[in-house]
Protein backbone atom coordinates (compact mmCIF):
# COMPACT_ATOMS: atom_id res chain seq x y z
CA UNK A 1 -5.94 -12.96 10.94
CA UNK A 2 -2.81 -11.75 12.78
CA UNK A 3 -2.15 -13.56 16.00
CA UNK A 4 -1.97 -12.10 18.92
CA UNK A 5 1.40 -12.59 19.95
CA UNK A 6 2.70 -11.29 16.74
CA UNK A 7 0.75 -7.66 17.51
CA UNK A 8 2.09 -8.10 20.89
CA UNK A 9 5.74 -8.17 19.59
CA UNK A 10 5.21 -5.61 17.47
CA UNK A 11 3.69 -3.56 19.83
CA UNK A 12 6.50 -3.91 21.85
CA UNK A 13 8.76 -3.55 19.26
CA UNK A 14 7.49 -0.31 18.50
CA UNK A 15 9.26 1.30 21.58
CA UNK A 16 13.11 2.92 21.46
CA UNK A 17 14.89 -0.36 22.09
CA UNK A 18 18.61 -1.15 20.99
CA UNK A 19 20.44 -4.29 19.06
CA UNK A 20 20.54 -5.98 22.38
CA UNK A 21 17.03 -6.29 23.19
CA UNK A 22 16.34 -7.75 19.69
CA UNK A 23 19.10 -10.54 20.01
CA UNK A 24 17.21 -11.24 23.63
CA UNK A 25 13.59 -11.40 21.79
CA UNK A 26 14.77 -13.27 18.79
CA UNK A 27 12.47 -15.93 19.29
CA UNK A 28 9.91 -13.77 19.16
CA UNK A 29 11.09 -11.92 16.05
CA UNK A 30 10.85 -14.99 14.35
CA UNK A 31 7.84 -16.20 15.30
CA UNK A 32 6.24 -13.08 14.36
CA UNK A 33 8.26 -13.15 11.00
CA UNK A 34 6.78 -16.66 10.16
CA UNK A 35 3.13 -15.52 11.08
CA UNK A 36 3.46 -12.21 9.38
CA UNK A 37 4.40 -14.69 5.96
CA UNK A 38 1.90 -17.25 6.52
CA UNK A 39 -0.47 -13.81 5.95
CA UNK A 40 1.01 -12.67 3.32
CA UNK A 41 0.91 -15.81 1.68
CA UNK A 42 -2.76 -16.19 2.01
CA UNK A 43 -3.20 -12.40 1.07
CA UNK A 44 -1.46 -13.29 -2.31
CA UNK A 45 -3.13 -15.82 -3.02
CA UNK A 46 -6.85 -14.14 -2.02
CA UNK A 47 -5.84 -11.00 -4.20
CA UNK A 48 -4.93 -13.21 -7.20
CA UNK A 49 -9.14 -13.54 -7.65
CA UNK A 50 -9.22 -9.54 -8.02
CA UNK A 51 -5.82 -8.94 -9.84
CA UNK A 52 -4.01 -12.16 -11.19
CA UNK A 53 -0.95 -10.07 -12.05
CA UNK A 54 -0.23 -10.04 -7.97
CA UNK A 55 0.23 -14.22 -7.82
CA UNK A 56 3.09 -13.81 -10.83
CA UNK A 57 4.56 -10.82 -9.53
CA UNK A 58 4.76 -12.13 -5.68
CA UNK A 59 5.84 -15.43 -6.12
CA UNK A 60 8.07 -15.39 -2.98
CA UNK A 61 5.46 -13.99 0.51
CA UNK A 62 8.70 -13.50 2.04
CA UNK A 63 10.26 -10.89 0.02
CA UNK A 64 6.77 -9.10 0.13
CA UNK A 65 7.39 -8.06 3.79
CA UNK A 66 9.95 -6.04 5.01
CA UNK A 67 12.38 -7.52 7.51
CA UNK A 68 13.80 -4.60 8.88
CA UNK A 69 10.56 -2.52 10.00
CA UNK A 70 9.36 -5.55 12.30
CA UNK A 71 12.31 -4.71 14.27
CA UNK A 72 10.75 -1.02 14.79
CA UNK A 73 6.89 -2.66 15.54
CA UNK A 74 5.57 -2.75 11.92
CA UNK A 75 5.00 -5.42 9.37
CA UNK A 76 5.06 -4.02 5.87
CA UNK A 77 3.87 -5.75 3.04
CA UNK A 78 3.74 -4.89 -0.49
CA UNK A 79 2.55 -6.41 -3.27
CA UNK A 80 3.89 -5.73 -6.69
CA UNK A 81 1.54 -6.01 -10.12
CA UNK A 82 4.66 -6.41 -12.24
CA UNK A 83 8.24 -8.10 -11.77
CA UNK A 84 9.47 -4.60 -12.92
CA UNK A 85 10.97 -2.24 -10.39
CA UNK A 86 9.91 0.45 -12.42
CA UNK A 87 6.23 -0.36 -11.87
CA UNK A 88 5.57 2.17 -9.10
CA UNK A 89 2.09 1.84 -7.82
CA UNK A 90 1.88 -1.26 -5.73
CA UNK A 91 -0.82 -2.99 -3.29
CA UNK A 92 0.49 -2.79 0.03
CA UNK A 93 -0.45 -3.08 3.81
CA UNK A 94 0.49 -2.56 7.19
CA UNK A 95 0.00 -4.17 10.10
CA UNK A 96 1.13 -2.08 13.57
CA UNK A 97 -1.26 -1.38 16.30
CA UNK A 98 -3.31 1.55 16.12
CA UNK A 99 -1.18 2.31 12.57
CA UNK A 100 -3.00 -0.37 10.49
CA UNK A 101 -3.98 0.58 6.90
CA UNK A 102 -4.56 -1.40 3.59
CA UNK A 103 -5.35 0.16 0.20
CA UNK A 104 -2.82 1.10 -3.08
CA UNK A 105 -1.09 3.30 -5.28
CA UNK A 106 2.33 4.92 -4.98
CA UNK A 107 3.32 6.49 -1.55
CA UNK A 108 5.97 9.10 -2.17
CA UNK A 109 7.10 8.06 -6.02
CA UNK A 110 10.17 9.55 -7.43
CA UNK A 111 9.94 13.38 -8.04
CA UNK A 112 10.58 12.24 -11.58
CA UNK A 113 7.59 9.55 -11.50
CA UNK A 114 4.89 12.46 -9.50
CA UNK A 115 6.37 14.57 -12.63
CA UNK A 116 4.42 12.57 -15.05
CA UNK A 117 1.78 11.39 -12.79
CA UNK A 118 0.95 15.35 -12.94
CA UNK A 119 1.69 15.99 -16.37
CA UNK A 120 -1.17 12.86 -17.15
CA UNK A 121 -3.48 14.44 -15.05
CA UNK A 122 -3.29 17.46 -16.77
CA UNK A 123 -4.15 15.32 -20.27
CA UNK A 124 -6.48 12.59 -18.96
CA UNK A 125 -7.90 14.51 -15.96
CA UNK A 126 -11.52 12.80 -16.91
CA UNK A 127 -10.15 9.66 -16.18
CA UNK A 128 -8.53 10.32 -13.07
CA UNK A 129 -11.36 12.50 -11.41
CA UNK A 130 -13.59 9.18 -12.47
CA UNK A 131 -11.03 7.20 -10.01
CA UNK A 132 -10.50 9.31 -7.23
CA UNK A 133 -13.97 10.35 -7.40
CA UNK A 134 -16.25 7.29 -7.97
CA UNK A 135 -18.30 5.33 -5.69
CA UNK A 136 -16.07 2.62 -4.89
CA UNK A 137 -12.73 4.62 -3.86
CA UNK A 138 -15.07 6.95 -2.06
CA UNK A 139 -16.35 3.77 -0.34
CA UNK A 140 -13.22 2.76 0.84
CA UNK A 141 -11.38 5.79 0.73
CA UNK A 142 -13.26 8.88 2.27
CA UNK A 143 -10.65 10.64 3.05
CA UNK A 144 -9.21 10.61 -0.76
CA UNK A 145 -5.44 10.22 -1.38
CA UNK A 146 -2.94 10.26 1.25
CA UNK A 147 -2.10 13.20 2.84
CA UNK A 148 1.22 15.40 1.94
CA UNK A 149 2.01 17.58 -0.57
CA UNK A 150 5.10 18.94 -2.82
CA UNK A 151 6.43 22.56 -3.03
CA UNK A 152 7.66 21.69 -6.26
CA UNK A 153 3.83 20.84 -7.64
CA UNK A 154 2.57 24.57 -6.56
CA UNK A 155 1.71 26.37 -9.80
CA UNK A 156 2.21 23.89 -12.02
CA UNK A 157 -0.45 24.29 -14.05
CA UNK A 158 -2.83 27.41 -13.10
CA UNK A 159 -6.71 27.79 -13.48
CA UNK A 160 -6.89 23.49 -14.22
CA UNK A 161 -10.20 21.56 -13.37
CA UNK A 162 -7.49 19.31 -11.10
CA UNK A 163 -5.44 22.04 -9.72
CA UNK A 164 -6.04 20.72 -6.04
CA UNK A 165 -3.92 17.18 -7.04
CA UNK A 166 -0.89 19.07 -8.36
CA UNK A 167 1.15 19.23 -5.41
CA UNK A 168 0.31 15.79 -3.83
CA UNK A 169 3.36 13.81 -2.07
CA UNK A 170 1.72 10.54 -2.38
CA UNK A 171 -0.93 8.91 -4.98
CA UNK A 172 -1.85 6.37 -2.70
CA UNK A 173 -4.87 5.59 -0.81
CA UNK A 174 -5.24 4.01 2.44
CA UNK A 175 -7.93 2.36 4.38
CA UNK A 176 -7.83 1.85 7.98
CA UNK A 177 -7.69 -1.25 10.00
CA UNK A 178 -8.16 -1.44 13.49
CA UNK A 179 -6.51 -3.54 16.09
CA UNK A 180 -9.74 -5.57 16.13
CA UNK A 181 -9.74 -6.21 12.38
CA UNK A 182 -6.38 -7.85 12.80
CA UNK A 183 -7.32 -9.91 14.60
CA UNK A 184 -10.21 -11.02 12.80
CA UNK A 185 -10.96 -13.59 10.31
CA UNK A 186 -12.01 -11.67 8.24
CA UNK A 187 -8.96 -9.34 7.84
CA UNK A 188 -7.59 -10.56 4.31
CA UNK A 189 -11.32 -10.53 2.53
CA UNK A 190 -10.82 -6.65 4.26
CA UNK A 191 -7.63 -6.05 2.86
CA UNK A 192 -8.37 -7.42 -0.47
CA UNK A 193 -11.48 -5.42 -0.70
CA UNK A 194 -9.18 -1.91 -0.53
CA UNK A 195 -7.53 -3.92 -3.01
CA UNK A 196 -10.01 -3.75 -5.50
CA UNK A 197 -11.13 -0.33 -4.34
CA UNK A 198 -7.61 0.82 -5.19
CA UNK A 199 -7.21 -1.22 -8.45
CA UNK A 200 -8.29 1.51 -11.19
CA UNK A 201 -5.19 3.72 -9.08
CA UNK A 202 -2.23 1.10 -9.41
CA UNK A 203 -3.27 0.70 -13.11
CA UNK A 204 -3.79 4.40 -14.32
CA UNK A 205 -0.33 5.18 -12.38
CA UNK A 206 1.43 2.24 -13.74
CA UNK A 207 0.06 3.20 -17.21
CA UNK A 208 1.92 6.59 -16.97
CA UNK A 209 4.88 5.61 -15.76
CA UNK A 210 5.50 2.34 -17.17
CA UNK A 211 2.99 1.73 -19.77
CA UNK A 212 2.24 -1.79 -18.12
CA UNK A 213 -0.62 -3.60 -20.02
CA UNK A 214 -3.46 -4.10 -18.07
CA UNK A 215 -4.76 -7.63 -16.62
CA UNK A 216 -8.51 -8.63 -18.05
């Protein structure tokens, strides 16, 4: 669970405030910044049960959270499957009231990485309808893939059985949390269940774009 000073801060820190005000709430800042770790430490080491890859990738909680963005009311975590920057599709969360979300993939890749990501579609479409369409992504994702979509995608390939993921922005899907949840103890058995929702995603991206061998 988050505590509730830490969504307090960041709720706070969410409004249009300047350098000052963050030198005055330092305290704060790093109090959430140490509770925000502590989580992401015991995320990393609950996700290891449903991907081992994260605890070797991860080995440092601290460089899985973005320092800048608590400033600006949101902790961002991400958690890597591979040491390798080129490994694009990631586990990640945030935590920011009423902006909460859990889940995988890659948010807005490189237009060179969404270039194959289509151009595998278009060969293993089968295999990617089977993710983004089976029980347990529909489970946790409903709503499908992030929203957003490319210009550039639009008639990329015409009269294809996936047509309608072409021109996506992002290949990730999020799940989300409310300010409840984060609360809760039960938040990181939450978060690693969108986790292993979103698991068959991070691996057929990574595949593509990295050829990354898979973890038994």
């Amino acid at each position: 669970m988050i505590d509730q000073s830490t969504i307090e801060f960041l709720s706070t820190a969410s409004g249009d405030h300047d350098a000052e005000w963050l030198t005055d709430n330092k305290v704060q800042f790093d109090c959430a910044r140490c509770d925000l770790t502590e989580f992401t430490l015991k995320l990393i080491a609950d996700a290891g049960s449903i991907d081992p890859r994260i605890a070797e990738a991860n080995p440092d909680p601290r460089k899985c959270l973005a320092r800048v963005l608590i400033s600006k009311g949101v902790g961002s975590i991400t958690l890597r499957v591979s040491p390798s920057k080129n490994a694009a599709a990631t586990y990640f969360m945030q935590i920011s009231p009423s902006r909460s979300y859990s889940g995988g993939g890659a948010l807005l890749p490189a237009p060179r990485l969404a270039r194959i990501l289509r151009q595998t579609i278009v060969s293993h479409t089968g295999k990617w309808r089977g993710i983004v369409e089976g029980p347990l992504f529909q489970k946790y994702f409903p709503n499908g893939l992030t929203g957003g979509h490319d210009a550039s995608g639009k008639g990329y390939v015409k009269n294809h059985d996936a047509l309608d993921f072409f021109n996506l922005r992002n290949f990730g899907a999020c799940r989300s949390i409310s300010d409840e949840m984060l609360m809760s103890s039960s938040l990181v058995e939450e978060a690693v269940k969108s986790f292993t929702a979103a698991r068959a995603l991070v691996d057929y991206i990574n595949r593509a774009t990295t050829r990354l061998p898979v973890a038994s």
